[in-house]
Protein backbone atom coordinates (compact mmCIF):
# COMPACT_ATOMS: atom_id res chain seq x y z
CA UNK A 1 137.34 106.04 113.74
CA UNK A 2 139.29 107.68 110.74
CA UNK A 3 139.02 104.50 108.92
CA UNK A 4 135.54 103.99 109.38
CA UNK A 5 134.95 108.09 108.73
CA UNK A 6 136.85 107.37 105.57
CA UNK A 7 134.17 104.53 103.88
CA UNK A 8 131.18 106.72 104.81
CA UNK A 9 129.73 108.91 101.68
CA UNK A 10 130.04 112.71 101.84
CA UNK A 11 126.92 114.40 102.23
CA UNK A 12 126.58 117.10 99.71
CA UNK A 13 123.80 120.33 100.37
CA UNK A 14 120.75 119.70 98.04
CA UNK A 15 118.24 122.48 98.06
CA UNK A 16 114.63 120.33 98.11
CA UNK A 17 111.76 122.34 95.93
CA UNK A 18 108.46 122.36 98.67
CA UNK A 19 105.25 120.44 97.28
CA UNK A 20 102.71 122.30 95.57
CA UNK A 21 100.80 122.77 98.41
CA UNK A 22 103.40 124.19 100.57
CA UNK A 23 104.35 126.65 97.88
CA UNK A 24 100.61 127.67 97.20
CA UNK A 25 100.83 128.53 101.38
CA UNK A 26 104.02 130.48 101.51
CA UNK A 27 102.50 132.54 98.53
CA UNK A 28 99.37 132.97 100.39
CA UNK A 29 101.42 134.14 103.16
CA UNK A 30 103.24 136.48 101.01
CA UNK A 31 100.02 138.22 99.33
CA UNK A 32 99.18 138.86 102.94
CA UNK A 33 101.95 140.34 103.35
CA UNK A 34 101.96 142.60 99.89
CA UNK A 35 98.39 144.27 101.19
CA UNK A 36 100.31 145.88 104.09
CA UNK A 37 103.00 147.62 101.81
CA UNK A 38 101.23 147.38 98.28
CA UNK A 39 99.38 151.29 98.23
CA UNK A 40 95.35 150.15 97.81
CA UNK A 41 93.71 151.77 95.05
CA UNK A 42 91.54 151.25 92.37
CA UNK A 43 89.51 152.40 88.89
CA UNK A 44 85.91 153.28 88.53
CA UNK A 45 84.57 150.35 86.90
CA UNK A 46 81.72 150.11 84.16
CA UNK A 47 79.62 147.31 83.34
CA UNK A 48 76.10 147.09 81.27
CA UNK A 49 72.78 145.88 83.18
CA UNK A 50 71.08 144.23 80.85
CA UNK A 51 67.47 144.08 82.57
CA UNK A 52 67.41 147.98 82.73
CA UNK A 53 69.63 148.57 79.41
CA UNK A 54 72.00 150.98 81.35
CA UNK A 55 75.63 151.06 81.92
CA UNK A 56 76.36 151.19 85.72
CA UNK A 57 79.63 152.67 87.10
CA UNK A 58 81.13 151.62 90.21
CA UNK A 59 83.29 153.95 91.40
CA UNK A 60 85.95 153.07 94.01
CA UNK A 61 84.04 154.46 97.30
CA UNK A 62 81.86 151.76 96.22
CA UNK A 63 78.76 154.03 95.03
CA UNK A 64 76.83 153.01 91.87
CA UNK A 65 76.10 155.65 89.24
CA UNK A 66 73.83 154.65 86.17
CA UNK A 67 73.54 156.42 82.68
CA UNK A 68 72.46 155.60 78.99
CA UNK A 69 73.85 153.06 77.11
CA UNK A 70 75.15 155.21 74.32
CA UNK A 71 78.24 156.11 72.76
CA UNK A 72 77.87 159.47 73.60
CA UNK A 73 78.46 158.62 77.17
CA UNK A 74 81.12 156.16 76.44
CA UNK A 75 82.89 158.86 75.00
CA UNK A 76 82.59 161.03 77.36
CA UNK A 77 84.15 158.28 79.87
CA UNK A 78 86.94 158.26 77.61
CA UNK A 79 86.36 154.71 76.88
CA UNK A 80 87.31 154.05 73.13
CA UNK A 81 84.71 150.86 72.77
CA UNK A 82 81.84 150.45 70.26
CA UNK A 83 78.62 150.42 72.62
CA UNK A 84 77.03 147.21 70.72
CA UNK A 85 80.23 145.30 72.06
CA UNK A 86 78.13 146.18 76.28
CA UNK A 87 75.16 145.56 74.44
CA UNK A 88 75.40 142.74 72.49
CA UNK A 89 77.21 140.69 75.78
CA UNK A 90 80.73 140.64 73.83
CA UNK A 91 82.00 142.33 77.11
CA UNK A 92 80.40 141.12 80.12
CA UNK A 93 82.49 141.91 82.88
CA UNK A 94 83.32 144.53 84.76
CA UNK A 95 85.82 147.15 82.70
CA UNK A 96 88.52 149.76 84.17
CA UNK A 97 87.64 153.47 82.99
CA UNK A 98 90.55 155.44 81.86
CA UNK A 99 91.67 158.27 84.31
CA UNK A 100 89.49 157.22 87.23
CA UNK A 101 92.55 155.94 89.34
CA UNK A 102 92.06 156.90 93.13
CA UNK A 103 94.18 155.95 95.81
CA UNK A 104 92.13 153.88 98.73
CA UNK A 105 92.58 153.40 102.28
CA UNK A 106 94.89 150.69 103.07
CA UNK A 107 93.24 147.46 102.66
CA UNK A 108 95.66 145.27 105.19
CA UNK A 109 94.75 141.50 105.12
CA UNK A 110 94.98 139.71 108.76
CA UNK A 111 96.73 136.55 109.58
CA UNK A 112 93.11 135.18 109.42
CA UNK A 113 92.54 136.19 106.11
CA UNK A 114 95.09 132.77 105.28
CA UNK A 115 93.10 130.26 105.79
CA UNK A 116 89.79 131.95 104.96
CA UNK A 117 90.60 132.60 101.73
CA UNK A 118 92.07 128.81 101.30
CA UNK A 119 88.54 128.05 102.15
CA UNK A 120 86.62 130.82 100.37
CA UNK A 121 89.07 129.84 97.33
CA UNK A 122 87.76 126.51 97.36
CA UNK A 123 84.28 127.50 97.65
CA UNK A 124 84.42 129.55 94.38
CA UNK A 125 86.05 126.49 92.36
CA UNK A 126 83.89 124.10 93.29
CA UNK A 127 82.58 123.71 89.98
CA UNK A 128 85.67 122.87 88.25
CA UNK A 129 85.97 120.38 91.17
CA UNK A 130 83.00 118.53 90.60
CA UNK A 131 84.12 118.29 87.12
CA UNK A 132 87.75 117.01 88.20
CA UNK A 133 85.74 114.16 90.71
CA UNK A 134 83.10 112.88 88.36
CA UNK A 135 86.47 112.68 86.01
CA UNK A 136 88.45 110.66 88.49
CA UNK A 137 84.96 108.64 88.71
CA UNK A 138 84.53 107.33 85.67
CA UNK A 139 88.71 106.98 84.91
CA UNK A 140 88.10 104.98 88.43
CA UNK A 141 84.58 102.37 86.53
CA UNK A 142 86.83 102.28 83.22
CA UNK A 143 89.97 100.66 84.89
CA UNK A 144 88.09 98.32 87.12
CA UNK A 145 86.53 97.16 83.75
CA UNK A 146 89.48 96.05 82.62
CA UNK A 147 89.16 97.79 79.49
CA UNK A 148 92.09 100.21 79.99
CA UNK A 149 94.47 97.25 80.41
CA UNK A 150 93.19 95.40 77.15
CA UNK A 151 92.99 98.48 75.31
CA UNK A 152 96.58 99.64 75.92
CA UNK A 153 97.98 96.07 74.94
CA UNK A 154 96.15 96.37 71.51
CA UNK A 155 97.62 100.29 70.98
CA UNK A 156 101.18 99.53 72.35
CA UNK A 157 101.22 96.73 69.75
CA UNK A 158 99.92 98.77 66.34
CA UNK A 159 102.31 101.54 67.25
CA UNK A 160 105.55 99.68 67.77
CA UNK A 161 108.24 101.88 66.33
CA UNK A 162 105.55 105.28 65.63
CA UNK A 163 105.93 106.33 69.48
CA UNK A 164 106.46 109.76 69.08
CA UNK A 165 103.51 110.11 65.97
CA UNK A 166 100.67 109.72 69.10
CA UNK A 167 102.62 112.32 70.72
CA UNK A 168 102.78 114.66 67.50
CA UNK A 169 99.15 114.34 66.71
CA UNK A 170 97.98 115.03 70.59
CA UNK A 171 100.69 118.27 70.82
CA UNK A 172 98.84 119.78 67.54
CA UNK A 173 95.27 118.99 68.81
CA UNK A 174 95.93 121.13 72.30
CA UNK A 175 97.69 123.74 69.98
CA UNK A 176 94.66 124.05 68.02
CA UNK A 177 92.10 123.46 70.92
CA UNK A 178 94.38 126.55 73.32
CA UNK A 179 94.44 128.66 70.27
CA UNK A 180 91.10 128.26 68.53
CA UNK A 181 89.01 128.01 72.08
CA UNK A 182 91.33 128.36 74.73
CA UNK A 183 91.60 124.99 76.35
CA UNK A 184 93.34 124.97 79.73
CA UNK A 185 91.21 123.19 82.69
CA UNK A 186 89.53 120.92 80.28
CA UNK A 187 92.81 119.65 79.48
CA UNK A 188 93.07 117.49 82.98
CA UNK A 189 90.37 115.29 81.22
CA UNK A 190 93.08 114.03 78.89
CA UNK A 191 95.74 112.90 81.33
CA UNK A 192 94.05 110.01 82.85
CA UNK A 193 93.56 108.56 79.11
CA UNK A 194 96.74 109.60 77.91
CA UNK A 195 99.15 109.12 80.43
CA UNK A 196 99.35 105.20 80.82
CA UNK A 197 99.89 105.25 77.30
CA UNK A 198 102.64 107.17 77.13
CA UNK A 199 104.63 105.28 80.23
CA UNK A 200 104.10 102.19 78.03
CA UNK A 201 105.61 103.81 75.08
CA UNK A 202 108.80 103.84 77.36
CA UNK A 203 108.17 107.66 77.50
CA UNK A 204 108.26 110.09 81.02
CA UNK A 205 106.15 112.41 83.32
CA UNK A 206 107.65 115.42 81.72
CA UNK A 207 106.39 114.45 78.06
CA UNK A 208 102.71 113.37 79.39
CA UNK A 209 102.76 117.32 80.76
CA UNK A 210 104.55 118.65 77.28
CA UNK A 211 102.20 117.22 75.02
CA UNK A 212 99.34 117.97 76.63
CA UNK A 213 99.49 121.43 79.14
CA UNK A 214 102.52 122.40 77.59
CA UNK A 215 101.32 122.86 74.08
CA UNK A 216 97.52 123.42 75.12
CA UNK A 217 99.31 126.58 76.77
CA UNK A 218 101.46 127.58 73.38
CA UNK A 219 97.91 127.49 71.42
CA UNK A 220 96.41 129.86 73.90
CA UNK A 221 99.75 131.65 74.22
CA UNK A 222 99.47 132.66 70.63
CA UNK A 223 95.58 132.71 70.48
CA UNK A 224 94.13 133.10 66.88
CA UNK A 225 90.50 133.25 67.68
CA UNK A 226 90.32 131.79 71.46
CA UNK A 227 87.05 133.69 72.64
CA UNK A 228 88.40 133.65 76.37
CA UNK A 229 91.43 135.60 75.46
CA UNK A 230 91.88 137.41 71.81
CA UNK A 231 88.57 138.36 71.47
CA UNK A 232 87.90 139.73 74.70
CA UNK A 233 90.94 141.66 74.65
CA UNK A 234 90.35 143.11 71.73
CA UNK A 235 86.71 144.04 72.17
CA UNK A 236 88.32 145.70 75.80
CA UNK A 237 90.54 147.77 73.50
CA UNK A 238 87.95 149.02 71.21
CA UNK A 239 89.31 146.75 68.48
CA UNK A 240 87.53 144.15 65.91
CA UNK A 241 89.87 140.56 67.02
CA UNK A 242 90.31 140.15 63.38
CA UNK A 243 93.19 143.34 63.20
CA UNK A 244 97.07 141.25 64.00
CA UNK A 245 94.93 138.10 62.81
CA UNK A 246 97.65 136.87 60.07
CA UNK A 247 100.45 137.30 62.71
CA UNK A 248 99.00 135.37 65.33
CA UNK A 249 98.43 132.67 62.88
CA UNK A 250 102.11 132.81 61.38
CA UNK A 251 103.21 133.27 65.29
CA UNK A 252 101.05 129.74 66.19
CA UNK A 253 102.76 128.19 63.21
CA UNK A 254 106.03 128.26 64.14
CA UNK A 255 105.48 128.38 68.00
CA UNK A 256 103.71 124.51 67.08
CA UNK A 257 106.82 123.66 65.22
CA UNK A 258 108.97 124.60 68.34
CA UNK A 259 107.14 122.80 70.71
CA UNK A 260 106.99 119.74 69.06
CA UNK A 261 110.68 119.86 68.15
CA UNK A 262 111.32 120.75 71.57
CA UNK A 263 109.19 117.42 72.66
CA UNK A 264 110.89 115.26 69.62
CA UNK A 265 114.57 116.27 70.97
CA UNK A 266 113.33 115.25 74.50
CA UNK A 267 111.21 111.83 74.10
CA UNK A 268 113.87 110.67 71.64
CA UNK A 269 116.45 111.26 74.65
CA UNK A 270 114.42 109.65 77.21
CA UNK A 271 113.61 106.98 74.75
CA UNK A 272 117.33 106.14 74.38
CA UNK A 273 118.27 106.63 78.28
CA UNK A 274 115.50 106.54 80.66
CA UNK A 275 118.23 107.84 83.44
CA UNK A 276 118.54 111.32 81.41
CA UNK A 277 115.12 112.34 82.31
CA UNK A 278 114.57 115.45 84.58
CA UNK A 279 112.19 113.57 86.88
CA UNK A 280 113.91 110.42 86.80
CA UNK A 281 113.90 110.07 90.41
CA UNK A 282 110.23 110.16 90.47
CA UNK A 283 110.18 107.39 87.85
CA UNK A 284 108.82 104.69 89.96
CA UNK A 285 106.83 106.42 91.60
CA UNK A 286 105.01 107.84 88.86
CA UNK A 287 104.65 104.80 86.95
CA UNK A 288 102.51 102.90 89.72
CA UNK A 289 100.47 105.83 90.40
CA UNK A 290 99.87 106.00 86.20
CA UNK A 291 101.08 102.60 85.00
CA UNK A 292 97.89 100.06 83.94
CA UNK A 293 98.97 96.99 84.41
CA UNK A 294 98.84 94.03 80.87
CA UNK A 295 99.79 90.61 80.10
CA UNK A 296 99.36 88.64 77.52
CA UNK A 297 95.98 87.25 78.58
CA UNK A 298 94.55 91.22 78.26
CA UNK A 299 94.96 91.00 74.38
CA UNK A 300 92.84 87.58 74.63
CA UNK A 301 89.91 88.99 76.57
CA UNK A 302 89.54 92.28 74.86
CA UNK A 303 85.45 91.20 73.72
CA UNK A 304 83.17 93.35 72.65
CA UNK A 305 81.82 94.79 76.28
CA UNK A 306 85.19 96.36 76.49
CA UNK A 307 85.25 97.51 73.12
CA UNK A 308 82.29 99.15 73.98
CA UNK A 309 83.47 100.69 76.89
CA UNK A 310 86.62 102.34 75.85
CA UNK A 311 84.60 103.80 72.59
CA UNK A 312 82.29 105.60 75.01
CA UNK A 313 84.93 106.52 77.05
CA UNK A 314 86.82 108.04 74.35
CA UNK A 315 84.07 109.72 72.80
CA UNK A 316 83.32 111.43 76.09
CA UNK A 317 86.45 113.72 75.13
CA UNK A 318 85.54 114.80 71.82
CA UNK A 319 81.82 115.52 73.02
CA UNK A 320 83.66 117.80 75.51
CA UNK A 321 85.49 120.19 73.25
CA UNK A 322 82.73 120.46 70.71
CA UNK A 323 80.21 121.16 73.73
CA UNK A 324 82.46 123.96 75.10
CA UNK A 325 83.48 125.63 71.39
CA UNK A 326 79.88 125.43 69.83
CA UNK A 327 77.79 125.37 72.81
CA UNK A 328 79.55 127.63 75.24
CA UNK A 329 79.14 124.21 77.94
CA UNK A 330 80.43 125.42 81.52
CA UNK A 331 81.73 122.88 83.79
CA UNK A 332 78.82 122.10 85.48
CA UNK A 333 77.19 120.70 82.20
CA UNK A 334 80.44 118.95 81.31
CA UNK A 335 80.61 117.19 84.38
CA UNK A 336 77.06 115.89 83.99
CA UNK A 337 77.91 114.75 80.46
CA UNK A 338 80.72 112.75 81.97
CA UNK A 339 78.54 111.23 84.84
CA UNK A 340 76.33 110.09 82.05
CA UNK A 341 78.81 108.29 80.18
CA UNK A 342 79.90 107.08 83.89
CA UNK A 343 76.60 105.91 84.74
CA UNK A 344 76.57 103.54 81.24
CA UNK A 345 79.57 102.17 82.12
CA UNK A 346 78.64 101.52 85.74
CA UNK A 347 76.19 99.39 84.60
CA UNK A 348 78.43 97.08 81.66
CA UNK A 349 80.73 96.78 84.06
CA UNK A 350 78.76 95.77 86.97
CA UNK A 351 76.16 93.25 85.21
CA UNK A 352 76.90 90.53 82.88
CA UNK A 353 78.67 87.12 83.13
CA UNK A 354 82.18 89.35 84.16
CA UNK A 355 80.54 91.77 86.32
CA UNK A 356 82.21 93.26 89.54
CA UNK A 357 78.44 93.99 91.18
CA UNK A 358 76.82 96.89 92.27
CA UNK A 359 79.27 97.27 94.94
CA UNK A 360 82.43 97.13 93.25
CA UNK A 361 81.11 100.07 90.51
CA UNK A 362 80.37 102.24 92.90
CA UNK A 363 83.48 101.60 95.44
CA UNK A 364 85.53 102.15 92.10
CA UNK A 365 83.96 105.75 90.73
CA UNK A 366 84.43 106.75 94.94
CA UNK A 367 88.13 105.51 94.57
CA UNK A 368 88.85 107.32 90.98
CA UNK A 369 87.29 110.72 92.41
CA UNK A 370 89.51 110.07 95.66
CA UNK A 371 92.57 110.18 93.79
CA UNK A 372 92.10 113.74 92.34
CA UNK A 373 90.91 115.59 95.61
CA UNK A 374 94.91 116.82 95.76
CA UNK A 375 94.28 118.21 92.12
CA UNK A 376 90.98 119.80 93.16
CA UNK A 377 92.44 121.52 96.09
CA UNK A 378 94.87 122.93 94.25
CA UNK A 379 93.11 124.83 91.78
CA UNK A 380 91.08 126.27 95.12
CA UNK A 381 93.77 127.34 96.94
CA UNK A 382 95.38 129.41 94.36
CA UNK A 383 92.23 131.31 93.73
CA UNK A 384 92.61 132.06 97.11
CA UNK A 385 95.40 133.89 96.41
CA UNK A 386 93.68 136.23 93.95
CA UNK A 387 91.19 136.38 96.29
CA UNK A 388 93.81 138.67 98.87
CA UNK A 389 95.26 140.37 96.20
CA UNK A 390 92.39 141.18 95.19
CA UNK A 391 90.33 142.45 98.24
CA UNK A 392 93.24 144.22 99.14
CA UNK A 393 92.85 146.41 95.93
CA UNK A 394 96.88 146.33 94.83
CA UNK A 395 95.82 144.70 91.07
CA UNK A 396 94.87 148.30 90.16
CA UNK A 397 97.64 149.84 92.00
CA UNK A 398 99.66 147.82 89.97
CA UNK A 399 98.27 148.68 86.59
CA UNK A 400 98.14 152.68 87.71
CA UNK A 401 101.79 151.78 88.37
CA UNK A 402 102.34 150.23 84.64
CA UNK A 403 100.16 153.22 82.57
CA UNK A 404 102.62 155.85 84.05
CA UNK A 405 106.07 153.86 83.41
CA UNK A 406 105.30 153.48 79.75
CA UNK A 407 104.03 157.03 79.72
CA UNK A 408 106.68 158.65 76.68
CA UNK A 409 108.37 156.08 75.38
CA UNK A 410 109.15 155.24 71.45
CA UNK A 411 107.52 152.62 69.82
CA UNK A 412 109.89 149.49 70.00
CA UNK A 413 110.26 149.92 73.64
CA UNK A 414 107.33 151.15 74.56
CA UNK A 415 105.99 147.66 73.41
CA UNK A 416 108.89 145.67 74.92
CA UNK A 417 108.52 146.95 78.13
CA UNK A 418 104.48 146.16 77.67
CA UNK A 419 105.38 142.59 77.40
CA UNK A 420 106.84 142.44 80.45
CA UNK A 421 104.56 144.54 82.41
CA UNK A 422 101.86 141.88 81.17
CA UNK A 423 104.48 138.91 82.16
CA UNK A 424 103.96 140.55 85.75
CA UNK A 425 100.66 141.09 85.45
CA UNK A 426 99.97 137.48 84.73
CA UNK A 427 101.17 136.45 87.88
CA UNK A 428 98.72 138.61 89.89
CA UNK A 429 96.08 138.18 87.51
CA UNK A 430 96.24 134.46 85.99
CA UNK A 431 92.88 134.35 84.16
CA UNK A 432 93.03 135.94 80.40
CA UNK A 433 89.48 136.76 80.62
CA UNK A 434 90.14 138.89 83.83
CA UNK A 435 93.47 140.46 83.02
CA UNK A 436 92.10 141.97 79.60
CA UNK A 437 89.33 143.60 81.21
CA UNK A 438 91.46 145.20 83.77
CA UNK A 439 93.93 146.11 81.27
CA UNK A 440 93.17 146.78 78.09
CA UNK A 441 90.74 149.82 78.45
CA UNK A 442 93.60 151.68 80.28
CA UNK A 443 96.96 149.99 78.22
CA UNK A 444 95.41 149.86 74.79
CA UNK A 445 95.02 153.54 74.61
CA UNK A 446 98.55 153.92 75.46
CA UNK A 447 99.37 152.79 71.84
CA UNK A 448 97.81 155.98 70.56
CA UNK A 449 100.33 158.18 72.32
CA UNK A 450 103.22 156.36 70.85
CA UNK A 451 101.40 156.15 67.33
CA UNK A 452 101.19 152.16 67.15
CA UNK A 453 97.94 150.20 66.63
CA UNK A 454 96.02 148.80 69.69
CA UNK A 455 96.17 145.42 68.28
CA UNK A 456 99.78 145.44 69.28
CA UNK A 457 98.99 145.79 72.71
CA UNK A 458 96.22 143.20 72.57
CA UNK A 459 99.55 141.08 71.10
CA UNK A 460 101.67 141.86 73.70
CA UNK A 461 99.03 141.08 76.29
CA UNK A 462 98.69 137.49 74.88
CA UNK A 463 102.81 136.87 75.14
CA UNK A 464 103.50 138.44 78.19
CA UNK A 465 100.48 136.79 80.36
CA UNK A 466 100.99 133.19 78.90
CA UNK A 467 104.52 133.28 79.52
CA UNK A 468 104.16 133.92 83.03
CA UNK A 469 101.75 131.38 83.08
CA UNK A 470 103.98 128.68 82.34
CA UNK A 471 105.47 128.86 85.63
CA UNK A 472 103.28 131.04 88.21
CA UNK A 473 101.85 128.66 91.10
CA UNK A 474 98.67 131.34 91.10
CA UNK A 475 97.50 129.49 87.39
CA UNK A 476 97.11 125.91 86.48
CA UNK A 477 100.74 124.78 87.06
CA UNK A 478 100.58 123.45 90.01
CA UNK A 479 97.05 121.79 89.46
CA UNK A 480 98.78 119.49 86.70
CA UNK A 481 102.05 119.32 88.51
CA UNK A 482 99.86 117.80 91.50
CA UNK A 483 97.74 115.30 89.33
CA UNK A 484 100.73 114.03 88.20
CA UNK A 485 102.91 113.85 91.58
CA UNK A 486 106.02 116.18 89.57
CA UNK A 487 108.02 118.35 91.82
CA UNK A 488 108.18 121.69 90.42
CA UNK A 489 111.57 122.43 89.85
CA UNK A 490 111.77 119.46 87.43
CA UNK A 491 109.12 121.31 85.41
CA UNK A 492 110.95 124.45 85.88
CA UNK A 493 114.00 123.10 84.86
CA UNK A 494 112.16 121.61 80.97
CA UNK A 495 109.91 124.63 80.82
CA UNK A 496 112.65 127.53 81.03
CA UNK A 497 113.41 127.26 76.95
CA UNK A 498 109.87 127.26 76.35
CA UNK A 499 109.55 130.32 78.11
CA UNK A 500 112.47 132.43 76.72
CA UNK A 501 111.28 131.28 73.35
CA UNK A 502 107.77 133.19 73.86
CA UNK A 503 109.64 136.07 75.41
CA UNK A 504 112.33 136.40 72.35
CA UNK A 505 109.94 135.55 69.72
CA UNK A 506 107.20 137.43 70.46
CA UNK A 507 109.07 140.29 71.45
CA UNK A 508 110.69 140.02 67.99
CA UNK A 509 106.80 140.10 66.14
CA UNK A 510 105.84 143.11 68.54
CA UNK A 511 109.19 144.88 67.18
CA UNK A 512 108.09 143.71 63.73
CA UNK A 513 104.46 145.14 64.13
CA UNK A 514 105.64 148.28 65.50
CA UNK A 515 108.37 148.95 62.89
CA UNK A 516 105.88 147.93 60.62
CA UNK A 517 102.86 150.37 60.74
C-alpha cells in the first residue's frame, strides 16, 4: 500500500478561474445584492426635446418639468454648458444637474430580477448581435470557399522572418481607430480575419487579443478626438474637446510605444518557447477552434475566384470604419453592409465549376453565425448587469458619494483621487458615452473649487474609466475573452502591467496638468 502510495503524484490545490458566463452570473447575483444595501438615490436630469425646442427636467419623483432653451435657464440650473451644445445635438442624452441629489426609496431588486434582466439584457443588444451573426456568417461562406486556406499559405510565405511587422502595423491601426473614433465592438470584426494568421505565424491567443482589443482599448484610453468619449465629456463639462488636446496626443504617443513594446517583448518570447505562454494550456484547443487548415496544394489553387473573394472580404473591414467615422453607421447598417458582401460571396462560392451548391452556402453562413452565439450572449448578459444597477438607482448614489469625498482637497490629490473614483466608476458604468453624462456636469465643476481646469477632469475621466475597463466583466472583456475560448485569469495575468501603466502614467500627466496651470 505504502509502495504503491509512494509512485502516485501529489495532488497540489489549484484555484480554477469560472467561465465567462459563470462570472457574468455571480456578478448579476451580486448587483442584486448591492440594491438591498446600496442607499437609492438619484439627480434631476435634463435633456433637450428637439420637436418642441425645450429643455425637459426629470426630476427624481419621476415628474417632468419643461422650460426655455436658453442660457439664462441653464444658468440658473447651475449647469456650466453652452446651450448650442443641447441645441445643436452635441449632447443628446440625458445630463445630471448639479445640487439636485435626493435620496429615493429603496429600490431592492428580487431574486427574479436575475434572470429577467439576463433576458431584458439581451433584448437591448440585439443589434450588436445581429452584427456579431451576420459576421460569423460570412467568416462561415469565406472558409468554405477555400479562400482563407489559400490566402494564408500565400501571406505566411511573403512574411517569413517579418512576423511581428503584421502585428506592429494592426496594434497602431486600433490605436488610431480607439483614439480617433473610439473603436471597441467593431473590433470583433477583425478577429476572425486576423486570428488564423497569427497562429500560423507561430504566435498565441494572448497576442491575437493584444494587438487587436488590447491596443484598440489604449487608443480610446487616451482618446484624442474619439466622439464617443473626449468630446462628449468635454461638451458635459462645459468645455470645447480641443482644451488638454496636445497632452492627449503626447499621452497616445507614448502609451502606442508601450503597448507595442509590451507585445514585441511577449511574441518574441512565445516565438522562441511556445511553452512560456500564459494560455499555453489552451494551446490546442485554441488552434482548432482558429487554425485554417493549408497544404501545399492551397498555394496551387489560389485562381482568381478566390482572389476575388478574399479582396471583398477584406474590403468589407475598411468600408466599416470609414462608414462609422464619416457616416456615423450604427450596427444595424453595418451588419447589412456585411450581409451584402455575404450575399456576393454566397453566390461565387456556390456556382461555378468548384461550387459547394446552394445548400452548402447557406448551411455554412448558419454554421459561422452558430459559432459566435457564446460571444453574442455575452455582451447581453452584462448589460444586464447595468440594467440592476441601474433600476435600483445606486449609480447616482455613487457619484453623490464621489462629489462629497473630493469636496476640499488640493490640487494634486484632488485629481489623483478623481482617477480612481472614475476607475470605480467604470465598473458600474462601462460605456464612455454614459459615464460622462452622469459625471461630468457634477465632477467637472469640482475643478473650480480647487482652481484647476475642467479639462483635467475630462483627463482623468478618460484614464480612470479605461483602466477599469481592461479588466471589468460588466464591458467588453469577457465578450472577446469568449470569442476566443481564453480563461480570464490568463488575460488577467498579461493585462495587469498594462493597467498599472495607465494608472502611473496618467496619474503622472494629471499631476503635470495640475502643477502646471
Amino acid at each position: 500500500m505504502d509502495t504503491v502510495a509512494k509512485g502516485r503524484p501529489k495532488r497540489h490545490f489549484k484555484l480554477k478561474m469560472p467561465g465567462a458566463f459563470t462570472i457574468l452570473f455571480i456578478l448579476t447575483i451580486v448587483a442584486v445584492i448591492a440594491t438591498w444595501f446600496v442607499p437609492a438615490g438619484s439627480y434631476s436630469k435634463l435633456s433637450y426635446n428637439e420637436p418642441t425646442s425645450q429643455l425637459e427636467i426629470k426630476k427624481p419623483n419621476g415628474t417632468v418639468e419643461k422650460v426655455p432653451a436658453t442660457q439664462a435657464q441653464l444658468d440658473k440650473m447651475g449647469v456650466k454648458i453652452d446651450i448650442k451644445q443641447f441645441t445643436s445635438g452635441g449632447i443628446s442624452q440625458a445630463i445630471s444637474i448639479p445640487n439636485t441629489y435626493h435620496r429615493l426609496k429603496q429600490r431592492p431588486a428580487s431574486v427574479a430580477a436575475v434572470p429577467e434582466s439576463m433576458v431584458q439584457g439581451v433584448m437591448e443588444a440585439v443589434d450588436i448581435m445581429v452584427f456579431i451573426f451576420v459576421l460569423g456568417g460570412l467568416i462561415g461562406v469565406v472558409r468554405a470557399s477555400g479562400a482563407f486556406e489559400s490566402g494564408l499559405m500565400a501571406l505566411t510565405k511573403k512574411t517569413k522572418g517579418h512576423e511581428f511587422l503584421l502585428i506592429f502595423l494592426v496594434s497602431v491601426l486600433m490605436v488610431l481607430g480607439g483614439t480617433l473614433c473610439g473603436i471597441e465592438e467593431e473590433a470583433v470584426a477583425f478577429y476572425p480575419i486576423l486570428v488564423p494568421v497569427f497562429i500560423a505565424m507561430g504566435y498565441d491567443s494572448i497576442v491575437c487579443v493584444g494587438a487587436i482589443f488590447l491596443a484598440s482599448s489604449i487608443g480610446t484610453c487616451f482618446s484624442t478626438i474619439n466622439p464617443f468619449s473626449v468630446v462628449i465629456a468635454s461638451n458635459a463639462a462645459g468645455i470645447s474637446f480641443t482644451q488638454g488636446l496636445n497632452w492627449r496626443i503626447g499621452g497616445v504617443i507614448v502609451a502606442a510605444a508601450f503597448v507595442v513594446a509590451y507585445l514585441h517583448w511577449y511574441s518574441k518570447k512565445v516565438k522562441a518557447n511556445p511553452k512560456f505562454s500564459y494560455s499555453y494550456e489552451d494551446r490546442d484547443s485554441f488552434d482548432k477552434m482558429w487554425s485554417v487548415s493549408s497544404s501545399g496544394e492551397d498555394t496551387k489553387n489560389f485562381s482568381i475566384r478566390k482572389k476575388i473573394i478574399l479582396i471583398l472580404f477584406a474590403i468589407t473591414f475598411p468600408i466599416m470604419v470609414w462608414g462609422v467615422m464619416a457616416e456615423g453607421w450604427g450596427f444595424p447598417i453595418m451588419a447589412a453592409s456585411f450581409l451584402t458582401f455575404a450575399i456576393v460571396i454566397m453566390f461565387m462560392t456556390a456556382t461555378g465549376r468548384y461550387g459547394i451548391g446552394e445548400k452548402g452556402v447557406v448551411d455554412a453562413f448558419v454554421e459561422g453565425s452558430s459559432s459566435l452565439v457564446g460571444v453574442s450572449l455575452i455582451i447581453g448578459l452584462a448589460r444586464g448587469i447595468n440594467l440592476i444597477l441601474n433600476n435600483g438607482m445606486i449609480s447616482d448614489t455613487m457619484l453623490q458619494f464621489s462629489s462629497n469625498l473630493v469636496s476640499n482637497m488640493s490640487g494634486p490629490v484632488f485629481i489623483i483621487v478623481m482617477l480612481l473614483i472614475f476607475f470605480v466608476l467604470g465598473f458600474v458604468v462601462p460605456s464612455s458615452s454614459g459615464l460622462a453624462v452622469l459625471s461630468m456636469p457634477i465632477l467637472a465643476p469640482l475643478a473650480d473649487t480647487v482652481h484647476i481646469p475642467r479639462f483635467v477632469v475630462v483627463t482623468a475621466y478618460q484614464f480612470g474609466q479605461y483602466a477599469m475597463l481592461f479588466l471589468a466583466p460588466t464591458g467588453l472583456v469577457m465578450a472577446t475573452l469568449q470569442m476566443l475560448d481564453m480563461k480570464y485569469s490568463h488575460w488577467l495575468r498579461f493585462v495587469w502591467p498594462v493597467v498599472a501603466f495607465v494608472l502611473i502614467f496618467g496619474g503622472g500627466i494629471l499631476v503635470a496638468q495640475v502643477l502646471m496651470y
